[in-house]
C-alpha atoms as a PDB file:
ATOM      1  CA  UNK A   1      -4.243 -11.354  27.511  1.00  0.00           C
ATOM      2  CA  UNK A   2      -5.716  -9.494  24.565  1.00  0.00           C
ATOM      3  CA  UNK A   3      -3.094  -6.987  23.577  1.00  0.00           C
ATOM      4  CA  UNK A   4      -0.248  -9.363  24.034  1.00  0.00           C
ATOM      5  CA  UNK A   5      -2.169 -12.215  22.591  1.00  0.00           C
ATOM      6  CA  UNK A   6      -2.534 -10.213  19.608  1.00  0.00           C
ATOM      7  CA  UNK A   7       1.238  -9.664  19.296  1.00  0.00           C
ATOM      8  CA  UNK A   8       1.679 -13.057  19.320  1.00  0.00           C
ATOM      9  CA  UNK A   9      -0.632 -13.619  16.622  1.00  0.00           C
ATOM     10  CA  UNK A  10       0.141 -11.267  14.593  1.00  0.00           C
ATOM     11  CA  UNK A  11       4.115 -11.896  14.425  1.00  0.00           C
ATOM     12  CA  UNK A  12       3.317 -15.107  13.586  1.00  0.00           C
ATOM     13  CA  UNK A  13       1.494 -14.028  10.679  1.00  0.00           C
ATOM     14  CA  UNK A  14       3.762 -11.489   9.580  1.00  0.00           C
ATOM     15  CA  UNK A  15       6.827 -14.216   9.761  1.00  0.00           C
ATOM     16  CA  UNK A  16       4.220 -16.230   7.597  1.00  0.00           C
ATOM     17  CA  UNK A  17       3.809 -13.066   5.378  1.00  0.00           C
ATOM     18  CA  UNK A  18       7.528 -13.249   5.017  1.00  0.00           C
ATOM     19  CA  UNK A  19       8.860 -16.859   4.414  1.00  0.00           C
ATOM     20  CA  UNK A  20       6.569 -16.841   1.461  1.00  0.00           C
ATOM     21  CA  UNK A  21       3.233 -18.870   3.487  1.00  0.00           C
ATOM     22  CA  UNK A  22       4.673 -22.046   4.509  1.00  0.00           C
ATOM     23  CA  UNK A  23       3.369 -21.122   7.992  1.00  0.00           C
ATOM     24  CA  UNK A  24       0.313 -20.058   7.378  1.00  0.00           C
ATOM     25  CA  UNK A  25      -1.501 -23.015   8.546  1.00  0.00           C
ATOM     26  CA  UNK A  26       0.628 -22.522  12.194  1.00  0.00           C
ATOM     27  CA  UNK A  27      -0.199 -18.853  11.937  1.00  0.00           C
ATOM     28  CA  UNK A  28      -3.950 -19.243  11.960  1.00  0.00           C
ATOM     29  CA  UNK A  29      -3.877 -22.053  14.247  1.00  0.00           C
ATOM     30  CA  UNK A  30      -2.213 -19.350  16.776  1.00  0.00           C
ATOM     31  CA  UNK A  31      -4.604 -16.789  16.078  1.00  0.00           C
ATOM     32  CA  UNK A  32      -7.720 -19.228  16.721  1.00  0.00           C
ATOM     33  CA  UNK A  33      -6.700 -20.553  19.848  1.00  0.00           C
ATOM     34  CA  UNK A  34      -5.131 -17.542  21.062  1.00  0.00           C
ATOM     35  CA  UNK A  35      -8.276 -15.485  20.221  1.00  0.00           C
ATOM     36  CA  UNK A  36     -10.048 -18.629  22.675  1.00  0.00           C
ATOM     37  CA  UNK A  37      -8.062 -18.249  25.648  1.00  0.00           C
ATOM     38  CA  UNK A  38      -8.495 -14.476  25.849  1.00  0.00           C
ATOM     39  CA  UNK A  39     -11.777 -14.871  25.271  1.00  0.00           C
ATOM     40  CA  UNK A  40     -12.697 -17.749  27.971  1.00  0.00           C
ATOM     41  CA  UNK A  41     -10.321 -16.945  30.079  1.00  0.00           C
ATOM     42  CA  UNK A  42      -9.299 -13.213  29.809  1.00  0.00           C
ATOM     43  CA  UNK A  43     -12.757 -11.847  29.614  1.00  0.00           C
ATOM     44  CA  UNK A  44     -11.653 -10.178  25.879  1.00  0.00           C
ATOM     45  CA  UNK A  45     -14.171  -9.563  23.065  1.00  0.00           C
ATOM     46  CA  UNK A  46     -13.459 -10.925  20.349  1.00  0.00           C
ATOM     47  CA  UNK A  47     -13.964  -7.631  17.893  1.00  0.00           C
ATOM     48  CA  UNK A  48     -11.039  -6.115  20.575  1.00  0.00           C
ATOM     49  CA  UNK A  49      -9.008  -9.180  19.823  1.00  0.00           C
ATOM     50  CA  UNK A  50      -9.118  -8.877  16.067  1.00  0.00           C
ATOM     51  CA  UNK A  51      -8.951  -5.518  15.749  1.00  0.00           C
ATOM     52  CA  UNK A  52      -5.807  -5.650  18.209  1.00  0.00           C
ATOM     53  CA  UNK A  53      -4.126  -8.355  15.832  1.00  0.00           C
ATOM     54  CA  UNK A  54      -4.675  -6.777  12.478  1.00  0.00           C
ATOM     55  CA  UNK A  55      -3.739  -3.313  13.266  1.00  0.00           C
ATOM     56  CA  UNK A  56      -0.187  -4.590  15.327  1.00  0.00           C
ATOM     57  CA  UNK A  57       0.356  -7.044  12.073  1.00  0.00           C
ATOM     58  CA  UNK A  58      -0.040  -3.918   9.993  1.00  0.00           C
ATOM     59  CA  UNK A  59       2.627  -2.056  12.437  1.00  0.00           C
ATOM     60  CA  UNK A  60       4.761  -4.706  11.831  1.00  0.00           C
ATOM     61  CA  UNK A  61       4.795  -5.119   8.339  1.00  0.00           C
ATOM     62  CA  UNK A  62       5.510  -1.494   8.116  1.00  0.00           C
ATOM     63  CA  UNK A  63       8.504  -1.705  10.575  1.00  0.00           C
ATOM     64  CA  UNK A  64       9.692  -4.330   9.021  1.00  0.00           C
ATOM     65  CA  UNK A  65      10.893  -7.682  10.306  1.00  0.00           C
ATOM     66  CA  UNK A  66      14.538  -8.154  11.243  1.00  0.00           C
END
């Protein structure tokens, strides 16, 4: 739930990143109650869930985005 929760979080921000921040607002709506579910219900800390997001947005944004 972490690790993938994270990827889902972060390529929402990174297609935010990219169409200039009209979905921002969506993007950290996804990371907030993303970061809640694997929290209450996937037993993930949250330091482990931020840490996971940031560094696969970073991976991302340095592939690139198709």
């Amino acid at each position: 739930m972490g690790l993938g929760g994270g990827l889902l979080a972060a390529i929402f921000v990174t297609e935010a990143l990219v169409h200039g921040g009209f979905f921002v607002p969506y993007a950290v709506g996804v990371f907030v109650m993303v970061g809640l579910c694997a929290r209450f219900f996937g037993k993930v800390r949250l330091p482990v869930y931020i840490a996971a997001t940031l560094g696969l947005t970073a991976l991302l944004l340095l592939i690139g985005i198709p």
